[in-house]
N, C-alpha and C. Protein backbone atom coordinates (compact mmCIF):
# COMPACT_ATOMS: atom_id res chain seq x y z
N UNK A 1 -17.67 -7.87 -9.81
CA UNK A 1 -16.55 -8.20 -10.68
C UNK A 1 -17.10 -8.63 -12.04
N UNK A 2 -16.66 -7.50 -13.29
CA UNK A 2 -16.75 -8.49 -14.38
C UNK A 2 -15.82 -9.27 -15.19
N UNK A 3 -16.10 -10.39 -15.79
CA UNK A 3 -15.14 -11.35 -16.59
C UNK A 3 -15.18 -10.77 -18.17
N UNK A 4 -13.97 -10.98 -18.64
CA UNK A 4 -14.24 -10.64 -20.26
C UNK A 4 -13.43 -11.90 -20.33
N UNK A 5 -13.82 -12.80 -21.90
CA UNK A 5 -12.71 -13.26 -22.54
C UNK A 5 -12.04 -12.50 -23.69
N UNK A 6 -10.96 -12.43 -23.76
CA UNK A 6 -10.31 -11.70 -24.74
C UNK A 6 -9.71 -12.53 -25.95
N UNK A 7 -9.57 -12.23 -27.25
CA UNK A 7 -9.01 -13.17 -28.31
C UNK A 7 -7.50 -12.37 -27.76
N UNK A 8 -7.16 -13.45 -28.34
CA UNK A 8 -4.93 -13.03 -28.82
C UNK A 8 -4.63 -12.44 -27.12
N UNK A 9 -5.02 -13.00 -25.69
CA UNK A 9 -4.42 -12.54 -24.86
C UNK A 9 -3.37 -13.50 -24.26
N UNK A 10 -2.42 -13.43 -24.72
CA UNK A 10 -0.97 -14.52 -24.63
C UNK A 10 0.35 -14.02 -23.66
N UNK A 11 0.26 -12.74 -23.08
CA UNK A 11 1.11 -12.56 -22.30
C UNK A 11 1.01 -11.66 -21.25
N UNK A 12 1.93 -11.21 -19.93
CA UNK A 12 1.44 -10.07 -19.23
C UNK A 12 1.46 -9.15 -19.48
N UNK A 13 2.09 -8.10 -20.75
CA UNK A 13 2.69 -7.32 -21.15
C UNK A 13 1.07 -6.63 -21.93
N UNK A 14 0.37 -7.82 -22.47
CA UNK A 14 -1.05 -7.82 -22.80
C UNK A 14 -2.13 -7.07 -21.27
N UNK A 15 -1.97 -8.00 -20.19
CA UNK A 15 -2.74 -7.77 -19.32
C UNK A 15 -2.22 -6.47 -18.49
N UNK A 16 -1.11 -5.69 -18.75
CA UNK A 16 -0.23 -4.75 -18.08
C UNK A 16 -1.37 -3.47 -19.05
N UNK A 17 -1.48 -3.76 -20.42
CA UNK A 17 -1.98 -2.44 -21.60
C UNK A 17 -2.65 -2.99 -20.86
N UNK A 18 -4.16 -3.65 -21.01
CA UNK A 18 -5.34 -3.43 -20.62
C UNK A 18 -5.35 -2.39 -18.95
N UNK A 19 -5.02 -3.08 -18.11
CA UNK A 19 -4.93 -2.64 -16.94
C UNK A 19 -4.71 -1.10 -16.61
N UNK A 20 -3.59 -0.78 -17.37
CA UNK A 20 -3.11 0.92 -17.68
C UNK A 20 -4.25 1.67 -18.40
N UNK A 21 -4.93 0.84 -19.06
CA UNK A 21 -6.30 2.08 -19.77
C UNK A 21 -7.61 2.10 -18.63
N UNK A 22 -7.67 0.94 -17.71
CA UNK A 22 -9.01 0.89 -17.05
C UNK A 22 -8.09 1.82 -15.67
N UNK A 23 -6.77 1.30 -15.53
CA UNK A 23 -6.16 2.55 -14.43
C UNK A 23 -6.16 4.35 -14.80
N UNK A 24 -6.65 5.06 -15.52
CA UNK A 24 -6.69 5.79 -16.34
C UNK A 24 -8.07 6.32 -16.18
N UNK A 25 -9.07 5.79 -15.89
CA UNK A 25 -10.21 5.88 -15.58
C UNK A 25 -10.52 5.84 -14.45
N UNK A 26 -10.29 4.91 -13.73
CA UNK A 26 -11.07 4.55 -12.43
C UNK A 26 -9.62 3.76 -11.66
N UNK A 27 -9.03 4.97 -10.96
CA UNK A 27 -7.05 4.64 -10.29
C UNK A 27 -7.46 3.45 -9.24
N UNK A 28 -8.88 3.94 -8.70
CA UNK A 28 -9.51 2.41 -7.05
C UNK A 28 -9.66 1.37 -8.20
N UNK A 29 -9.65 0.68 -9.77
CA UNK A 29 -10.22 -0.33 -9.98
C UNK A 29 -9.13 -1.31 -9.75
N UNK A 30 -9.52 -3.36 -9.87
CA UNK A 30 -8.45 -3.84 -9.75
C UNK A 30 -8.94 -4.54 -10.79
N UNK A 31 -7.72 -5.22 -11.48
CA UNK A 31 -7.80 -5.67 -12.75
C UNK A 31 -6.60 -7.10 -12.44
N UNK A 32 -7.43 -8.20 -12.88
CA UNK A 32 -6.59 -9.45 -12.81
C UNK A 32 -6.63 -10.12 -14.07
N UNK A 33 -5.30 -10.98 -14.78
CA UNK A 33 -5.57 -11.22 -15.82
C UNK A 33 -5.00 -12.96 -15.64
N UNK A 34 -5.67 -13.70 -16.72
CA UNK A 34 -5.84 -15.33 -16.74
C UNK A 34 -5.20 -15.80 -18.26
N UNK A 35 -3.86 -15.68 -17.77
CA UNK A 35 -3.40 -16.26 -19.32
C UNK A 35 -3.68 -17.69 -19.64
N UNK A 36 -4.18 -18.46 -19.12
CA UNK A 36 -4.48 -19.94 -19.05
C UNK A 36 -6.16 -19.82 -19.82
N UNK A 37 -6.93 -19.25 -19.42
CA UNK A 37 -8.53 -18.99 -20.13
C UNK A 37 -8.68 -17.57 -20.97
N UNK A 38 -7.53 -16.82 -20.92
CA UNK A 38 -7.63 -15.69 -21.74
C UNK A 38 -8.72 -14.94 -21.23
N UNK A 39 -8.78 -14.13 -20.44
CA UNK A 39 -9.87 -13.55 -19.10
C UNK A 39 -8.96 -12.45 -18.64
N UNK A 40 -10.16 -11.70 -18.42
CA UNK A 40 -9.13 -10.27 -17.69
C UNK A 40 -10.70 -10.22 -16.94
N UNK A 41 -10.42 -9.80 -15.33
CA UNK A 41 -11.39 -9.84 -14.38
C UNK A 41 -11.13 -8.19 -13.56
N UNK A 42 -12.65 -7.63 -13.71
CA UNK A 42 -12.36 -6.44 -13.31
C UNK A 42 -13.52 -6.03 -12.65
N UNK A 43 -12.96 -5.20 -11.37
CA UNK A 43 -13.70 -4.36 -10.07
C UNK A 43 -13.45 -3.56 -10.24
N UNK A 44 -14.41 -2.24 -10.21
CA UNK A 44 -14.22 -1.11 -10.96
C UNK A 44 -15.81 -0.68 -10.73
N UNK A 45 -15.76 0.77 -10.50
CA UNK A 45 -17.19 1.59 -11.04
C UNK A 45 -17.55 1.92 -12.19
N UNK A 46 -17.12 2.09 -13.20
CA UNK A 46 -16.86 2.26 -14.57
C UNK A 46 -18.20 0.76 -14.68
N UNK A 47 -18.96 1.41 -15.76
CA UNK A 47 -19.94 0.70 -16.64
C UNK A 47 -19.13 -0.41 -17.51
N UNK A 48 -19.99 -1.67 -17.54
CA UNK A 48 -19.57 -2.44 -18.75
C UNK A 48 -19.06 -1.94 -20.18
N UNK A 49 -19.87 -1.04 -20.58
CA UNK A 49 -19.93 -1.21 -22.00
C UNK A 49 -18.34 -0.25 -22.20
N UNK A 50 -18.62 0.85 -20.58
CA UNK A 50 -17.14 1.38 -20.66
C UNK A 50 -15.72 0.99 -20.53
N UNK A 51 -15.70 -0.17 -20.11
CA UNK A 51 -14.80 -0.99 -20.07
C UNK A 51 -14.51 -1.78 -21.30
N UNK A 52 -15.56 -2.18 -21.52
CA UNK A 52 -15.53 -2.70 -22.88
C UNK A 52 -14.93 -1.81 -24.01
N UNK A 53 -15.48 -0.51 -24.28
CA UNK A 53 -14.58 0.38 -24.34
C UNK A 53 -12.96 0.54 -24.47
N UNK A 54 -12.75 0.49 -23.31
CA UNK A 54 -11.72 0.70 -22.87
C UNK A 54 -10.29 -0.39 -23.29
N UNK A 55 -10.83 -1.89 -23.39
CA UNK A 55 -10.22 -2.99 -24.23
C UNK A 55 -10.47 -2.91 -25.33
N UNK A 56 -11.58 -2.72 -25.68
CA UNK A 56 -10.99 -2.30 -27.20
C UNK A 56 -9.91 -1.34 -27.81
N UNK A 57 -10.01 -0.03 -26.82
CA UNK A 57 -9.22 0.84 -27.63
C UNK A 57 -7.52 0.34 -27.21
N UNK A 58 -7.79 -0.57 -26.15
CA UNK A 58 -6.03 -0.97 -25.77
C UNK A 58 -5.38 -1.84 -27.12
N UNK A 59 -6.70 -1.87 -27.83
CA UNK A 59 -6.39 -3.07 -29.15
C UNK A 59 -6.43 -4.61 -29.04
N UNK A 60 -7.36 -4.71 -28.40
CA UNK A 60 -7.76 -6.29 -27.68
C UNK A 60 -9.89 -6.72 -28.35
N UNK A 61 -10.12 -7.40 -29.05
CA UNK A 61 -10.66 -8.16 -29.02
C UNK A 61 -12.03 -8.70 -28.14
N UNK A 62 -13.03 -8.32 -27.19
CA UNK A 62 -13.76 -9.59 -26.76
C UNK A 62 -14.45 -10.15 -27.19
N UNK A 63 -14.42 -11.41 -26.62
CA UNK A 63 -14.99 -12.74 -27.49
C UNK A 63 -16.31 -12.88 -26.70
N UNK A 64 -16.58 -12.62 -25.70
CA UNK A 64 -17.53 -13.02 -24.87
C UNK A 64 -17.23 -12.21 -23.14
């Protein structure tokens, strides 16, 4: 499982886009999101940097 923190992630509607671009890639991944620490947590075969990727182009930010 990896953790991202994300800047500006304030609602589910946020963690719904992310989720729909890494579902798009890899349909087995699971994607959980932490509106309290701003975190989106993801299981998935898909490479880091592709994921990383992948939040960015949803238009999201990581901070760490």
């Amino acid at each position: 499982m990896t953790t991202f923190k994300i800047k500006d992630l304030h609602c589910k509607s946020c963690i719904a886009n992310i989720k729909d671009g890494i579902l798009e890639k890899d349909d087995k991944s699971q994607v959980t999101g932490n509106l309290e620490n701003s975190e989106i947590s993801v299981n998935s075969t898909l490479e880091e940097n592709e994921l990383r990727k992948i939040i960015n182009e949803a238009g999201f930010e990581i901070i760490s």
